[in-house]
N, C-alpha and C. Protein backbone atom coordinates (compact mmCIF):
# COMPACT_ATOMS: atom_id res chain seq x y z
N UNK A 1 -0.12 -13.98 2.12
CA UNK A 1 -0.15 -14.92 1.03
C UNK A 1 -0.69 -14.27 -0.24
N UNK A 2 -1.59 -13.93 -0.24
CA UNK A 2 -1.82 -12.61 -1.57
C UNK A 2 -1.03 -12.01 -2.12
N UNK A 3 -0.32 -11.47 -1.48
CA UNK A 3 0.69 -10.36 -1.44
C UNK A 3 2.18 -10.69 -2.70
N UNK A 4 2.19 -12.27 -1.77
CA UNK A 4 2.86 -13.51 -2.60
C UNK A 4 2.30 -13.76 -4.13
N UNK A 5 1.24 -13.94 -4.13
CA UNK A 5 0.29 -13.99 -5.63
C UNK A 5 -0.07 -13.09 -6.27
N UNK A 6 0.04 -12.06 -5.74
CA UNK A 6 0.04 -10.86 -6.77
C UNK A 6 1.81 -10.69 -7.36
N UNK A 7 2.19 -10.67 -6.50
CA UNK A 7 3.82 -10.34 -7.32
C UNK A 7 4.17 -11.54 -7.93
N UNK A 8 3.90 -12.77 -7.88
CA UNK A 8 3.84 -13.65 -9.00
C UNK A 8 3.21 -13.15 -10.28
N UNK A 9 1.89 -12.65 -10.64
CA UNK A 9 1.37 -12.35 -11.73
C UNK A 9 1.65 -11.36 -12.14
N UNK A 10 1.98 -10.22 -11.15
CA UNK A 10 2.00 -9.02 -11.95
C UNK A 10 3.71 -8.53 -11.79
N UNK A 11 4.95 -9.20 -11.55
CA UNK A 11 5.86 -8.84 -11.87
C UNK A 11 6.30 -7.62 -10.46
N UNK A 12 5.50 -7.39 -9.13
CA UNK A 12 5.77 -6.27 -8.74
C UNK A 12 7.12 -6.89 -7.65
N UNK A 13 7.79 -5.59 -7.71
CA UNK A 13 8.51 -5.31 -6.88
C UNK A 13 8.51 -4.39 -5.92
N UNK A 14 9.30 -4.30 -4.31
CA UNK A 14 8.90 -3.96 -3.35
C UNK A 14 10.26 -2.94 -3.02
N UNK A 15 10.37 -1.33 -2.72
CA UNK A 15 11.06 -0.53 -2.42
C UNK A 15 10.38 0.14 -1.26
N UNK A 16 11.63 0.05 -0.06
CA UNK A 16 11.11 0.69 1.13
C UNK A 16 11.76 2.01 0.79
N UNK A 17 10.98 3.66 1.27
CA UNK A 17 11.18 4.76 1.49
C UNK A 17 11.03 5.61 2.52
N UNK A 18 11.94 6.60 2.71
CA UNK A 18 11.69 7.40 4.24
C UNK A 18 11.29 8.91 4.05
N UNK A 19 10.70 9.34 3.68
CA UNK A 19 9.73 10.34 3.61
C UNK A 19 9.61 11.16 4.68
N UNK A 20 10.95 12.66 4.78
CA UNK A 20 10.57 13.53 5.69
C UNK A 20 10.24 12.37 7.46
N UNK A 21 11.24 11.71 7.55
CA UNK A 21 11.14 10.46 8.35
C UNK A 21 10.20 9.61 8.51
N UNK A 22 8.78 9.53 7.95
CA UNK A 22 8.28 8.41 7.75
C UNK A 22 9.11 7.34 6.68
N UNK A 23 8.49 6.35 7.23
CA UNK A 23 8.85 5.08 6.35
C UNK A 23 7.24 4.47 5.72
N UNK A 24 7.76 4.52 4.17
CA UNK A 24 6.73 3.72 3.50
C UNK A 24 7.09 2.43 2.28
N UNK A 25 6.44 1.53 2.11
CA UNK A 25 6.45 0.48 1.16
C UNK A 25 6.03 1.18 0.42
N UNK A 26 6.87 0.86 -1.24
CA UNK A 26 6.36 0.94 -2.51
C UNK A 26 6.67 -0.15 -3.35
N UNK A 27 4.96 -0.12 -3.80
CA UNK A 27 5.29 -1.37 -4.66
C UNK A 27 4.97 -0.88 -5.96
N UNK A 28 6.08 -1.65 -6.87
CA UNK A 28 5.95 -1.14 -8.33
C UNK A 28 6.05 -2.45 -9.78
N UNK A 29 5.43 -2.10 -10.75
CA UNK A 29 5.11 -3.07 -11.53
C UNK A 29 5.08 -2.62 -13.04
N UNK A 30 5.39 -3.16 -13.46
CA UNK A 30 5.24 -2.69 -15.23
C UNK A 30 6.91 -2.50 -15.87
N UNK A 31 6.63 -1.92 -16.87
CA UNK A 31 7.88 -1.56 -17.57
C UNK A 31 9.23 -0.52 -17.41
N UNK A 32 9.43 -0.56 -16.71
CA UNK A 32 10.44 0.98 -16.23
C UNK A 32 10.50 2.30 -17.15
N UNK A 33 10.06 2.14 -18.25
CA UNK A 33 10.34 3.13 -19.53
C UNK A 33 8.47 3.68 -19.89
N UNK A 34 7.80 2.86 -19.13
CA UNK A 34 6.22 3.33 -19.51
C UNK A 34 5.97 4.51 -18.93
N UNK A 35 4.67 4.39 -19.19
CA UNK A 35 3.84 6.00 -18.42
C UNK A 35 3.23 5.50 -16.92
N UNK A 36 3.90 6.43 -15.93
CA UNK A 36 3.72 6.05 -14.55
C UNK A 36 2.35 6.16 -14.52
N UNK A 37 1.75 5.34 -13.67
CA UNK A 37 -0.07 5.97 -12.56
C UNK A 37 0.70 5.51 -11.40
N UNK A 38 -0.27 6.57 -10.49
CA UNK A 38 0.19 6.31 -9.50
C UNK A 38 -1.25 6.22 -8.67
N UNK A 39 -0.95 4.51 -7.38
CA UNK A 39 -2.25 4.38 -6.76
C UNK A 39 -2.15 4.64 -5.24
N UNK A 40 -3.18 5.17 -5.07
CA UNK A 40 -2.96 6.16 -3.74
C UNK A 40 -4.07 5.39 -2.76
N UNK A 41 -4.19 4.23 -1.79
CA UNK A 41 -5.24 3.98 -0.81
C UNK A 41 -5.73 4.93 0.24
N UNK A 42 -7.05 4.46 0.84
CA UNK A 42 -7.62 5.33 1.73
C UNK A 42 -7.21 5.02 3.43
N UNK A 43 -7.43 5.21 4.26
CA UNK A 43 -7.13 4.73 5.49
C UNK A 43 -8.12 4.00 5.97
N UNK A 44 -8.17 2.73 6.93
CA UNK A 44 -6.73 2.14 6.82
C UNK A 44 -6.47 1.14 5.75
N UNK A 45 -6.07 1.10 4.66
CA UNK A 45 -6.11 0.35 3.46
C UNK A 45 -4.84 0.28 3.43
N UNK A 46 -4.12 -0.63 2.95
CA UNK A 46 -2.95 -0.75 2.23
C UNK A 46 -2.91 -0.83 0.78
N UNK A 47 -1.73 -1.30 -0.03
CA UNK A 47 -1.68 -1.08 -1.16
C UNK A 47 -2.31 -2.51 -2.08
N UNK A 48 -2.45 -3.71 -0.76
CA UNK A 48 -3.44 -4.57 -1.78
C UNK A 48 -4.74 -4.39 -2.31
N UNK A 49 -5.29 -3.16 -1.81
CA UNK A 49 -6.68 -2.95 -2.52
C UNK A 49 -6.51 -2.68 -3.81
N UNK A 50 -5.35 -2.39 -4.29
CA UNK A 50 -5.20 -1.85 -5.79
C UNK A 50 -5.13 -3.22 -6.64
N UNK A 51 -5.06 -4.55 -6.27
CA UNK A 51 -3.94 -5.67 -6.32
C UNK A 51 -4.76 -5.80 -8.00
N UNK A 52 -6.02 -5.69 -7.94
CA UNK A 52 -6.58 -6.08 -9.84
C UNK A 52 -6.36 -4.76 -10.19
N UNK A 53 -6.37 -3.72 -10.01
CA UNK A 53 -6.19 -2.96 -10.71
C UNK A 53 -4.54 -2.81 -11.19
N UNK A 54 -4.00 -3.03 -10.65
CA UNK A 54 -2.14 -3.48 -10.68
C UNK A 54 -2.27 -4.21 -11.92
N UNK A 55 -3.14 -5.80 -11.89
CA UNK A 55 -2.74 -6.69 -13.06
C UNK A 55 -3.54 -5.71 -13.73
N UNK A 56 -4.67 -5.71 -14.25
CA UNK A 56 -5.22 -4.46 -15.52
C UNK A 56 -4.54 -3.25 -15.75
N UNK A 57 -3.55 -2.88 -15.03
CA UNK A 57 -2.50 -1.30 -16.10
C UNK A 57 -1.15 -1.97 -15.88
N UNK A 58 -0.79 -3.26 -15.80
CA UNK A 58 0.62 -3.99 -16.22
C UNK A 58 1.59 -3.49 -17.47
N UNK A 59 0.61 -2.53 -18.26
CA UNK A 59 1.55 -2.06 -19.31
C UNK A 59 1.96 -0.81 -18.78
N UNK A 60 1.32 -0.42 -18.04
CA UNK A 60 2.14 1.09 -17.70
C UNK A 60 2.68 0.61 -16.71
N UNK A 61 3.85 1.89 -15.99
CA UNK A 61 4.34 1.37 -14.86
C UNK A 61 3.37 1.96 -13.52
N UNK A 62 3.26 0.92 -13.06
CA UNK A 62 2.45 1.53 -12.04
C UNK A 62 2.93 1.14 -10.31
N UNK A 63 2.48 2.35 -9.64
CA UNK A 63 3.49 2.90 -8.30
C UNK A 63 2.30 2.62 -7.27
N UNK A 64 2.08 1.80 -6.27
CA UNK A 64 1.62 1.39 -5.03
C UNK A 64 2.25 1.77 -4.09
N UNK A 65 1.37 2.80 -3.12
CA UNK A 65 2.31 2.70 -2.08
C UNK A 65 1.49 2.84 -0.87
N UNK A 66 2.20 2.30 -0.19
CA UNK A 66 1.40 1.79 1.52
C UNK A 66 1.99 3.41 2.17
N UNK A 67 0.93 3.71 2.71
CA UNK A 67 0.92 5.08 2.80
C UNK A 67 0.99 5.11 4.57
N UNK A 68 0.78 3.95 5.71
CA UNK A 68 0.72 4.11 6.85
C UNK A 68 2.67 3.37 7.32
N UNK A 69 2.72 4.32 8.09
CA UNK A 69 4.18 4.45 8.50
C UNK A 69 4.46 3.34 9.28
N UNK A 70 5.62 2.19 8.49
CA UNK A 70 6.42 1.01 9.37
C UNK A 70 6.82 1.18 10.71
């Protein structure tokens, strides 16, 4: 449900990737043409720990990604 309320406010969208055969979620938010950051969690964290820091750099584009393999 969070997950739900953050991509309401902050506009993010969700791209699955396969990485040297892992699979990871990326979630991304902001302007497509801005200056990327990119947020990197610790284990076992996912990418909602970033979820206020996501709405506070909404002007840049910014790259979440769930770093433990689907």
């Amino acid at each position: 449900m969070a997950t739900r309320a953050m991509q309401a406010n902050t506009g993010e969208s969700r791209r699955d990737l396969t990485v040297d055969g892992a699979r990871l979620a990326c979630w991304e938010a902001g302007p497509e043409d801005a200056e990327p950051v990119l947020l990197l969690h610790g284990y076992p964290s996912n990418h909602r720990v970033w979820r206020h820091q996501i709405e506070a750099l909404s002007r840049r584009r910014v790259i979440a990604l769930d770093l433990l393999d689907r």
